[in-house]
PDB file of N, CA and C in Angstrom:
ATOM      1  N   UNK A   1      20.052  55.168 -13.647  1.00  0.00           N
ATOM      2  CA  UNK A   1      20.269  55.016 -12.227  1.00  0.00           C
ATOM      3  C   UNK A   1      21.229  56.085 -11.728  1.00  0.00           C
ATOM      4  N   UNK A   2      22.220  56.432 -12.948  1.00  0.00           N
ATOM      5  CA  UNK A   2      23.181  57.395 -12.241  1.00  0.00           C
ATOM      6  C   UNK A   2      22.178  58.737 -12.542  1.00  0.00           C
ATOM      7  N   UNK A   3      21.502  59.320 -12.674  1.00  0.00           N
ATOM      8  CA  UNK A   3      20.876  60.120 -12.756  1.00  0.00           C
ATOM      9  C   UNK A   3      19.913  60.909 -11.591  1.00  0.00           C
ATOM     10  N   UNK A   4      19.424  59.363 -11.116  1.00  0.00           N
ATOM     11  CA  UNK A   4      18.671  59.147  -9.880  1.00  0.00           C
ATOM     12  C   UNK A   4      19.611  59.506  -8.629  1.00  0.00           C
ATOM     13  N   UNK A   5      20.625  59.061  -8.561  1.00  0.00           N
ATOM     14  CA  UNK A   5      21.534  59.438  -7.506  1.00  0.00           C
ATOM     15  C   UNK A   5      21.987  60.558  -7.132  1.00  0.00           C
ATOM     16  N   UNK A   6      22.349  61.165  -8.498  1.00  0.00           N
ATOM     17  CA  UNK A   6      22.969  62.314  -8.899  1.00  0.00           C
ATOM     18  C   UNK A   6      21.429  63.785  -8.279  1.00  0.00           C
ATOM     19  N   UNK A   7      20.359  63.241  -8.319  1.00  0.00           N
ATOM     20  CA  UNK A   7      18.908  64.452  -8.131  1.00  0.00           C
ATOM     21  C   UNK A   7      19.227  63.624  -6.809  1.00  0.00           C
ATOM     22  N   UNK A   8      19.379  62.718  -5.984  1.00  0.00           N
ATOM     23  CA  UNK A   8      18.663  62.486  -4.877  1.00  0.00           C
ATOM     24  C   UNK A   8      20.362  63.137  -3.808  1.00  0.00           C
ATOM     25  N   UNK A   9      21.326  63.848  -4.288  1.00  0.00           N
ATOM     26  CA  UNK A   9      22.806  64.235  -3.490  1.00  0.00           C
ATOM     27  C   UNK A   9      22.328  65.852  -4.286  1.00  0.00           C
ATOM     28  N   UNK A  10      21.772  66.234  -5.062  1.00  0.00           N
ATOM     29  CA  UNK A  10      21.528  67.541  -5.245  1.00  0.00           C
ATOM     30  C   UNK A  10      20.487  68.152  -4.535  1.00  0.00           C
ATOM     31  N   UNK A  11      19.177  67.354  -4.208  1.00  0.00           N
ATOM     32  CA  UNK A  11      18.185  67.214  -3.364  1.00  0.00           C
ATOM     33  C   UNK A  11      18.405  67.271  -1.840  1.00  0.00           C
ATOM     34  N   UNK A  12      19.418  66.449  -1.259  1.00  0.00           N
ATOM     35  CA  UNK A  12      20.248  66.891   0.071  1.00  0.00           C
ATOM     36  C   UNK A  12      20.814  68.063   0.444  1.00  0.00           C
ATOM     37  N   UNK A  13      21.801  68.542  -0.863  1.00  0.00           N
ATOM     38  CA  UNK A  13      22.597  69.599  -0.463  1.00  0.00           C
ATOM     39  C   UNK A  13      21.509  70.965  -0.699  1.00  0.00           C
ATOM     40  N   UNK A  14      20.774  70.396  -1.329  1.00  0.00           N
ATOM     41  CA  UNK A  14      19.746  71.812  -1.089  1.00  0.00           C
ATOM     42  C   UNK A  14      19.174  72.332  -0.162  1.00  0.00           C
ATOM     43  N   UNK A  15      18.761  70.581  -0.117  1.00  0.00           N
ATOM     44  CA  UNK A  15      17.233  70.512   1.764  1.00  0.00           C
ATOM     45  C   UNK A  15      18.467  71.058   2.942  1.00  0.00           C
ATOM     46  N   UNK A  16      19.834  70.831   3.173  1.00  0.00           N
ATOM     47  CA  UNK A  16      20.296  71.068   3.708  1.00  0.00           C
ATOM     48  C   UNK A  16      21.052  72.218   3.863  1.00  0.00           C
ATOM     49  N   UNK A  17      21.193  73.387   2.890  1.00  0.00           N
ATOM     50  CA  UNK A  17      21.681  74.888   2.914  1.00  0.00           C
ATOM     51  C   UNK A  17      20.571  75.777   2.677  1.00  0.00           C
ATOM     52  N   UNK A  18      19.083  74.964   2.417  1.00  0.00           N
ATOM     53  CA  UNK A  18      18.268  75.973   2.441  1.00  0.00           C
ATOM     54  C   UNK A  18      17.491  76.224   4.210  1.00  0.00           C
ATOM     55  N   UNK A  19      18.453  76.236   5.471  1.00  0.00           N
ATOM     56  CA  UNK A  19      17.872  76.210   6.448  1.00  0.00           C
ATOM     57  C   UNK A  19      18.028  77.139   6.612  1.00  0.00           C
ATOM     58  N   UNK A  20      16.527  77.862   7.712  1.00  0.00           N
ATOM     59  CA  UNK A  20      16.594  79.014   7.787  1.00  0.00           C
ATOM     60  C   UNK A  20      17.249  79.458   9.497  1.00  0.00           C
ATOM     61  N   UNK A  21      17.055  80.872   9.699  1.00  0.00           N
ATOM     62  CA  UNK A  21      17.684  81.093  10.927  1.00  0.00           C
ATOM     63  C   UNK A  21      17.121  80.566  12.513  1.00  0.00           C
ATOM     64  N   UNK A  22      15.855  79.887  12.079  1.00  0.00           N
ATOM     65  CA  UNK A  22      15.036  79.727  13.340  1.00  0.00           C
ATOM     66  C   UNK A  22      15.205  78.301  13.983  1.00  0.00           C
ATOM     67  N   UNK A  23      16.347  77.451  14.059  1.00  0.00           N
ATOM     68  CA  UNK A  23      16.751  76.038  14.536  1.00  0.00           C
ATOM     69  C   UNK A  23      16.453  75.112  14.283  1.00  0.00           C
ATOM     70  N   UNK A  24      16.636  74.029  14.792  1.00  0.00           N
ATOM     71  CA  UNK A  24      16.604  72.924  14.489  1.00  0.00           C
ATOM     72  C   UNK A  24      14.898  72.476  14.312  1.00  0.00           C
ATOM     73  N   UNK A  25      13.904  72.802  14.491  1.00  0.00           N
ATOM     74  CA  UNK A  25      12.358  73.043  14.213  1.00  0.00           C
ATOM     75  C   UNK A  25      12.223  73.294  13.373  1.00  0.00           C
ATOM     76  N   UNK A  26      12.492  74.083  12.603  1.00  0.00           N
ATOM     77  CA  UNK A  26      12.737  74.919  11.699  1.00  0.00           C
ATOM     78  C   UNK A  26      13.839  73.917  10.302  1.00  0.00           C
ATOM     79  N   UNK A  27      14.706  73.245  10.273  1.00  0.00           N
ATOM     80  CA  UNK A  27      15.176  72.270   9.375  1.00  0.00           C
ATOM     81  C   UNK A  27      14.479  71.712   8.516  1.00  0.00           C
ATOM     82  N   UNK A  28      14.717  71.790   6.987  1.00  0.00           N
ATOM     83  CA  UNK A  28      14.328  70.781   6.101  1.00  0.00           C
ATOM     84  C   UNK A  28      14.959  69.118   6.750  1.00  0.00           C
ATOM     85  N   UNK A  29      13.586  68.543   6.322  1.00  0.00           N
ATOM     86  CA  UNK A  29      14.176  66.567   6.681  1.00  0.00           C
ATOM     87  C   UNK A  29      13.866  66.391   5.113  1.00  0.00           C
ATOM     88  N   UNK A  30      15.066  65.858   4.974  1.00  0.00           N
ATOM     89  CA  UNK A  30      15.008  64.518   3.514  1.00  0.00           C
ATOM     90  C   UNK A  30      14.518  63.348   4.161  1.00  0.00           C
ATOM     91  N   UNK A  31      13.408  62.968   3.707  1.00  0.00           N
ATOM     92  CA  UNK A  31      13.173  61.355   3.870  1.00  0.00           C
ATOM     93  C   UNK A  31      13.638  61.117   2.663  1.00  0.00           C
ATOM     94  N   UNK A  32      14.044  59.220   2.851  1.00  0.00           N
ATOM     95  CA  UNK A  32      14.714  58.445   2.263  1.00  0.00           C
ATOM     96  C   UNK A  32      13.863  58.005   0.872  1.00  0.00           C
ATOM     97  N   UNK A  33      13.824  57.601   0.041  1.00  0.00           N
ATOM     98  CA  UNK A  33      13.544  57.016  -1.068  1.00  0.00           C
ATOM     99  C   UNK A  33      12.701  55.959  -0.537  1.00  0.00           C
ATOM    100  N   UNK A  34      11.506  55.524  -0.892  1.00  0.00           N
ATOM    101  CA  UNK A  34      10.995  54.070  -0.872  1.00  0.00           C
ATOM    102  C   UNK A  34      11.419  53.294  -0.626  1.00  0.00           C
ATOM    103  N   UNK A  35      11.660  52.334  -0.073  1.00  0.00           N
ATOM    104  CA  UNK A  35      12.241  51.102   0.191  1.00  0.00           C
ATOM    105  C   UNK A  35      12.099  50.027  -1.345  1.00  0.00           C
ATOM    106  N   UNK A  36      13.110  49.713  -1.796  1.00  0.00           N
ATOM    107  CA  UNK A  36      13.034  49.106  -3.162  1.00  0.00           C
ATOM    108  C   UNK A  36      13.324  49.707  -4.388  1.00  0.00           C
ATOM    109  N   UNK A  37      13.022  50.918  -4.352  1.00  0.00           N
ATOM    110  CA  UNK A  37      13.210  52.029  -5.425  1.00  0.00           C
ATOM    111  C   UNK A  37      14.548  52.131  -5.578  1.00  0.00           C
ATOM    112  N   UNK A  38      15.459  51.711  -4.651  1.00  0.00           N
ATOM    113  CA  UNK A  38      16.581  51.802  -5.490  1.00  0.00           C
ATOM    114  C   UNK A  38      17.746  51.159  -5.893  1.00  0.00           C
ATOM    115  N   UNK A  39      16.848  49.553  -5.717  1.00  0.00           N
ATOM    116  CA  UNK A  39      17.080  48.120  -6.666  1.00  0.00           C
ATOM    117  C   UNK A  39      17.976  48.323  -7.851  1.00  0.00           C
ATOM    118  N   UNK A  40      19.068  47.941  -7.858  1.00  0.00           N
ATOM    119  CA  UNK A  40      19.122  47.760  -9.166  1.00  0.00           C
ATOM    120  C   UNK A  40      18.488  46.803  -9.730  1.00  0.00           C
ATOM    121  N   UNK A  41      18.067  47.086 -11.108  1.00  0.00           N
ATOM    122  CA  UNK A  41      17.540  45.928 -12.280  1.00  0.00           C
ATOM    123  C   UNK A  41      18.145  44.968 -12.649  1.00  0.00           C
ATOM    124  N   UNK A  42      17.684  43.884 -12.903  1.00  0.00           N
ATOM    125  CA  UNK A  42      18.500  42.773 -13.463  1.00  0.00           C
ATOM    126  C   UNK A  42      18.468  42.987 -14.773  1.00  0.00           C
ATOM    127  N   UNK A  43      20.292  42.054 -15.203  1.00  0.00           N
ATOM    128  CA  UNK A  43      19.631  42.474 -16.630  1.00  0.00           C
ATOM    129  C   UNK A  43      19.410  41.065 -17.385  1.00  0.00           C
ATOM    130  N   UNK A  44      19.063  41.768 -18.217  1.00  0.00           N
ATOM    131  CA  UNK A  44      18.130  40.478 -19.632  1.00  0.00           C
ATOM    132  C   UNK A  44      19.167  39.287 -19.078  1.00  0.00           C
ATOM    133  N   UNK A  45      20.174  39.489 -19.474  1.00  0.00           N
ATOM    134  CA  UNK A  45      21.135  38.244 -20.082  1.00  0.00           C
ATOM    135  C   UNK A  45      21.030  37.697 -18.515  1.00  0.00           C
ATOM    136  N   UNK A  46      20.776  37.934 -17.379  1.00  0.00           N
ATOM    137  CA  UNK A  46      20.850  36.790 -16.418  1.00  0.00           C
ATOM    138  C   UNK A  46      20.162  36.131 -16.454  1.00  0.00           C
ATOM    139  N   UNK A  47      19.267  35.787 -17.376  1.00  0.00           N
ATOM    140  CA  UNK A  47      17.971  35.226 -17.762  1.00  0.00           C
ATOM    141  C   UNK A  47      18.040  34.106 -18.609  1.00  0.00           C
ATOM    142  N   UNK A  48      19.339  34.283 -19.051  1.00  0.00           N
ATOM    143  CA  UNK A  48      19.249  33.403 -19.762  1.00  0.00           C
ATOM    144  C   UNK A  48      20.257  32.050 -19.751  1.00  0.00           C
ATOM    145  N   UNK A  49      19.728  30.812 -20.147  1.00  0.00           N
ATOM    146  CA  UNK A  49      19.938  29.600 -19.591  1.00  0.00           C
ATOM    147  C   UNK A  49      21.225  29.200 -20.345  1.00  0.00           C
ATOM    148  N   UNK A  50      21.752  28.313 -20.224  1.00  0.00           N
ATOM    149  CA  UNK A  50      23.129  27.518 -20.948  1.00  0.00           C
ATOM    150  C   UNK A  50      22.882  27.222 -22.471  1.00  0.00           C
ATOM    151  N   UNK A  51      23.538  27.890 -23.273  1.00  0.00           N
ATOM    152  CA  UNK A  51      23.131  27.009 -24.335  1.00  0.00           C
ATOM    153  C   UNK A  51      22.424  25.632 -24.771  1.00  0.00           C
ATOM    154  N   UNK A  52      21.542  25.648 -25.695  1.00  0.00           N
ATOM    155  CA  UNK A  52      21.071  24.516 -26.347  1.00  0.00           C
ATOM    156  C   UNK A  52      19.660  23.831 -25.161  1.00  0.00           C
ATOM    157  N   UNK A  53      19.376  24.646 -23.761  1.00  0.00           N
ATOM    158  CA  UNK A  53      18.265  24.402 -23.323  1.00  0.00           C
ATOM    159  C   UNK A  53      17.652  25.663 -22.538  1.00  0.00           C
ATOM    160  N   UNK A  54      16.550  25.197 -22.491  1.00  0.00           N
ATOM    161  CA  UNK A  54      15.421  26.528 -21.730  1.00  0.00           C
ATOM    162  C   UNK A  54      14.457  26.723 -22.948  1.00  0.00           C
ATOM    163  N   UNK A  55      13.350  26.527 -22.341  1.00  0.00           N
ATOM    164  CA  UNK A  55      11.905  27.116 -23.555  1.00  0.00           C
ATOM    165  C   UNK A  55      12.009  28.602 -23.223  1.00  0.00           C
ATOM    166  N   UNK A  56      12.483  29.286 -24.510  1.00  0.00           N
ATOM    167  CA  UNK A  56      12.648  30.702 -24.601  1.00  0.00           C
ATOM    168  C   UNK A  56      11.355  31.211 -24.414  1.00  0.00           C
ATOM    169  N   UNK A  57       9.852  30.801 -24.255  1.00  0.00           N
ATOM    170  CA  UNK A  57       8.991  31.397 -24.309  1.00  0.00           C
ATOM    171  C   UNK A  57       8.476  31.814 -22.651  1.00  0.00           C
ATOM    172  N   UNK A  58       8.905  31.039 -21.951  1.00  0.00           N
ATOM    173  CA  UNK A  58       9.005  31.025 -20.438  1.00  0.00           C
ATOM    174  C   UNK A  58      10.112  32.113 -20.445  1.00  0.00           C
ATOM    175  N   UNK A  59      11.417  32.118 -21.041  1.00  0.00           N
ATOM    176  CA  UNK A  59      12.586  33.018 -20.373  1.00  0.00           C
ATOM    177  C   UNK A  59      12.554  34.382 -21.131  1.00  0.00           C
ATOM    178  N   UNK A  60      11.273  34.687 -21.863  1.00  0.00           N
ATOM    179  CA  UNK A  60      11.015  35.954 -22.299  1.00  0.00           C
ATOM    180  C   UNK A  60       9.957  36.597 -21.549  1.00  0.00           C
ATOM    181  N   UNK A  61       9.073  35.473 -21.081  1.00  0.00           N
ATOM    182  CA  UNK A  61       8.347  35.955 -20.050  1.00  0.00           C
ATOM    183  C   UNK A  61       9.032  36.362 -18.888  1.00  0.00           C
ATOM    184  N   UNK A  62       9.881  35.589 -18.695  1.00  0.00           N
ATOM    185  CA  UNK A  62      10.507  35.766 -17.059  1.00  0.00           C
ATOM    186  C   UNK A  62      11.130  37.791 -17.488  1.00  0.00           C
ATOM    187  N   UNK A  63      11.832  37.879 -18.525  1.00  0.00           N
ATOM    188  CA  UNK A  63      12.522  38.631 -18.956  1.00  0.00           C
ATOM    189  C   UNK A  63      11.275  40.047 -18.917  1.00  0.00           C
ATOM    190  N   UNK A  64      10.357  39.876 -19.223  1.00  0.00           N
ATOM    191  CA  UNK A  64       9.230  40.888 -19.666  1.00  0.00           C
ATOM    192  C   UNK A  64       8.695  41.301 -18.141  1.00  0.00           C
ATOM    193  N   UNK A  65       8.534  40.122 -17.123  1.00  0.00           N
ATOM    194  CA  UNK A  65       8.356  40.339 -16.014  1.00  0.00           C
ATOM    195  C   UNK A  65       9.106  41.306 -15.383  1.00  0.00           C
ATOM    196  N   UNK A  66      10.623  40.336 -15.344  1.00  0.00           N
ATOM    197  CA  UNK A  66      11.363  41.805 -14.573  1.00  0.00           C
ATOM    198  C   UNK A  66      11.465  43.292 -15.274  1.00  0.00           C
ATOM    199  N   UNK A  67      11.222  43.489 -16.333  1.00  0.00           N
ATOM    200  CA  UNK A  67      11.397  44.768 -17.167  1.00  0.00           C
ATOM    201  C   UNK A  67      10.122  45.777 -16.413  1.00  0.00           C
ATOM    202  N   UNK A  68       9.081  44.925 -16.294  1.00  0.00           N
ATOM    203  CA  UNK A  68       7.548  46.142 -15.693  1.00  0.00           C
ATOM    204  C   UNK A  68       7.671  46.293 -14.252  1.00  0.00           C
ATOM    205  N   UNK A  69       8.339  44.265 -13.330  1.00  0.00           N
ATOM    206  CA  UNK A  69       8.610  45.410 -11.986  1.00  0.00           C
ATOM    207  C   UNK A  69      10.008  46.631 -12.076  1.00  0.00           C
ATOM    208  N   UNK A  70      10.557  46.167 -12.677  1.00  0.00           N
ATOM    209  CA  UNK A  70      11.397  47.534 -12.640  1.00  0.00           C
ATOM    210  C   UNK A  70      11.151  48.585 -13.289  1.00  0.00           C
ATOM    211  N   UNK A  71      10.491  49.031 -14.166  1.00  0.00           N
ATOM    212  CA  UNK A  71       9.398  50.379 -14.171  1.00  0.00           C
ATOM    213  C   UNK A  71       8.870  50.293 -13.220  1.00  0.00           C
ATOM    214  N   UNK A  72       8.371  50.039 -12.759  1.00  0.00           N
ATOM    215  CA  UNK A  72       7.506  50.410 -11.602  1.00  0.00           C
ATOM    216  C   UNK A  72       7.922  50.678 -10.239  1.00  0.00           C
ATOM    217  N   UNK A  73       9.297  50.372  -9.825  1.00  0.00           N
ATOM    218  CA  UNK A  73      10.226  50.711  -8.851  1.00  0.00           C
ATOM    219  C   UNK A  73      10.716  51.676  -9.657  1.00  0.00           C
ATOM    220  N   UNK A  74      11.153  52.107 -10.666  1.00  0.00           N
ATOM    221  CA  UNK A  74      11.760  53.435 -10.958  1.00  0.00           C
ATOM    222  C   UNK A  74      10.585  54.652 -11.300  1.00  0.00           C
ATOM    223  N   UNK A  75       9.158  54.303 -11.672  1.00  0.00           N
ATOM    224  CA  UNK A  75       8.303  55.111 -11.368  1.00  0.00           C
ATOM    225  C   UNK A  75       8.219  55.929 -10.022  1.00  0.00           C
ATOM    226  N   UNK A  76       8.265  54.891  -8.726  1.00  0.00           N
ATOM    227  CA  UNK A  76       8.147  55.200  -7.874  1.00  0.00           C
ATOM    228  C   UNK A  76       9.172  56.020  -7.335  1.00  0.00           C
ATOM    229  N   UNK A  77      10.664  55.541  -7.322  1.00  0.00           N
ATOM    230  CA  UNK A  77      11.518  56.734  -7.637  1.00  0.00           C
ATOM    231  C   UNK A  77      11.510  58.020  -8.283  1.00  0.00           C
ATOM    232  N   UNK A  78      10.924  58.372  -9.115  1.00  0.00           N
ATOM    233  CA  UNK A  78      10.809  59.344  -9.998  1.00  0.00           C
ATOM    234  C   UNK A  78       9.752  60.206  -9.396  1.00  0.00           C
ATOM    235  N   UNK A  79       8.602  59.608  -8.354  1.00  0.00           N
ATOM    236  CA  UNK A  79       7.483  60.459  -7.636  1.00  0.00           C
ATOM    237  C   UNK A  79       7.863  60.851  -6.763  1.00  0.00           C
ATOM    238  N   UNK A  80       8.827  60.166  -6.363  1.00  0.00           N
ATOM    239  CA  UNK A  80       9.452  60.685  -4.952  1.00  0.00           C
ATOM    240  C   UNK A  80      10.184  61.670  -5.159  1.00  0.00           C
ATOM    241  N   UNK A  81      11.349  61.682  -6.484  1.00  0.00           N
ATOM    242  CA  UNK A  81      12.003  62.641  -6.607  1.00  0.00           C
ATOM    243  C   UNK A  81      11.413  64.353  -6.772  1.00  0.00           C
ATOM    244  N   UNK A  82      10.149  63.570  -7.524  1.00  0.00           N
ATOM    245  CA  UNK A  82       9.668  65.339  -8.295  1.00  0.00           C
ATOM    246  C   UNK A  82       8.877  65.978  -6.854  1.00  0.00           C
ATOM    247  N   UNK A  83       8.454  64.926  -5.837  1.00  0.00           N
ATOM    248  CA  UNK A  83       7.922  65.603  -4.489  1.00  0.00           C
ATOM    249  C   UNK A  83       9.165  65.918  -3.831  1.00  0.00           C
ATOM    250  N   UNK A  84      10.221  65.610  -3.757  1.00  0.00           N
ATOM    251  CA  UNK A  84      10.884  66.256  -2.871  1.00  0.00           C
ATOM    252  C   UNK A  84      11.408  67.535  -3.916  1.00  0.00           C
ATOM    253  N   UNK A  85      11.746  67.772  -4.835  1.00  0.00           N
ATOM    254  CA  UNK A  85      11.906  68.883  -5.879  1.00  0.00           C
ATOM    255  C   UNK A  85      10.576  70.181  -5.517  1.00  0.00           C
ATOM    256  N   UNK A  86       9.641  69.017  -5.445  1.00  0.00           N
ATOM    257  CA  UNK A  86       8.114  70.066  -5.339  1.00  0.00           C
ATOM    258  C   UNK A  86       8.193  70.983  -3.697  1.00  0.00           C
ATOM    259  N   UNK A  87       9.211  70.064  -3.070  1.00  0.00           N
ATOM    260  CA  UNK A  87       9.101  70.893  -1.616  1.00  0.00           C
ATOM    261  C   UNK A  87      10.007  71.545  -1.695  1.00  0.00           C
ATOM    262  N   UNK A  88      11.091  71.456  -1.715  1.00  0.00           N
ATOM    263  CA  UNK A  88      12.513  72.493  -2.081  1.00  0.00           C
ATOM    264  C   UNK A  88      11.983  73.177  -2.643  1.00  0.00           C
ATOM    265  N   UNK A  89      11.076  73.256  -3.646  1.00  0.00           N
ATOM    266  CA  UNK A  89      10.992  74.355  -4.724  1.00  0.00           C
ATOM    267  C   UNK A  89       9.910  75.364  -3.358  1.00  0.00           C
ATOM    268  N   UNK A  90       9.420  74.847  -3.137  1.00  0.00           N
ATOM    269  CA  UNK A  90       8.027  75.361  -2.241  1.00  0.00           C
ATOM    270  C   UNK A  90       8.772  76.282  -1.093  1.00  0.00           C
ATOM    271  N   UNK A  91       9.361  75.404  -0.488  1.00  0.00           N
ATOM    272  CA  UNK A  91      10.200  76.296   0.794  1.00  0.00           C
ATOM    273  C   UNK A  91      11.303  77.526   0.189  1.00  0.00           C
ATOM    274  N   UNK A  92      12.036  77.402  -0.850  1.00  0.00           N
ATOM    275  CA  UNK A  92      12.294  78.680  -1.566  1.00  0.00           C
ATOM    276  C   UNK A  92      11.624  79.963  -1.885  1.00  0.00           C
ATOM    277  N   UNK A  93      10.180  79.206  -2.621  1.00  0.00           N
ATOM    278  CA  UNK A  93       9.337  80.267  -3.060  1.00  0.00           C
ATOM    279  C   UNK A  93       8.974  81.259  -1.602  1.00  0.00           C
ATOM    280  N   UNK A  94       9.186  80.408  -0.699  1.00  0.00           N
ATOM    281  CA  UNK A  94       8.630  81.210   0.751  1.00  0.00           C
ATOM    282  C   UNK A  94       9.201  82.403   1.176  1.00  0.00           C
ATOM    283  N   UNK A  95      10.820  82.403   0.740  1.00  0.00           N
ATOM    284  CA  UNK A  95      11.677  83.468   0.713  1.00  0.00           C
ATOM    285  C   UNK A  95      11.481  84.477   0.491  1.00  0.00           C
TER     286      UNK A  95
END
């Protein structure tokens, strides 16, 4: 997650010093990240019940559940990132 943050404040300061001389028309826009994408995950252990009850086979499911939606919100993060990388990179090459 700190990783994600860290490309999406390097991704700003780029979109934002790579403007060229022709105004505000002319500006890179950062759109925002997906809505959800940048959830934190729950983790395992909130999953799990008080000692001595809970059918572990239900709370491994529950556990397996949240593990794929959260791949899949950090997938989606990760497409977003390499497209906005893919446009920075693009509007450079224009130079």
């Amino acid at each position: 997650m700190k990783h994600a943050r860290i490309l999406m404040l390097t991704a700003a300061v780029l979109a934002l010093t790579a403007c060229d001389a022709s105004g505000p028309a002319g500006a890179p826009r950062l759109e925002p990240p997906p809505a959800g994408a940048m959830r934190v995950c729950r983790h395992p252990t909130e999953f799990l019940p008080p000692p001595g009850s809970g059918d572990w086979e239900i709370i491994a499911g529950r556990i397996g559940d949240e593990l794929l939606r959260c791949r899949a919100e950090k997938q989606v993060l990760a497409t977003w990132a390499a497209g906005v990388s893919a446009a920075i990179n693009a509007r450079a090459d224009k130079r």
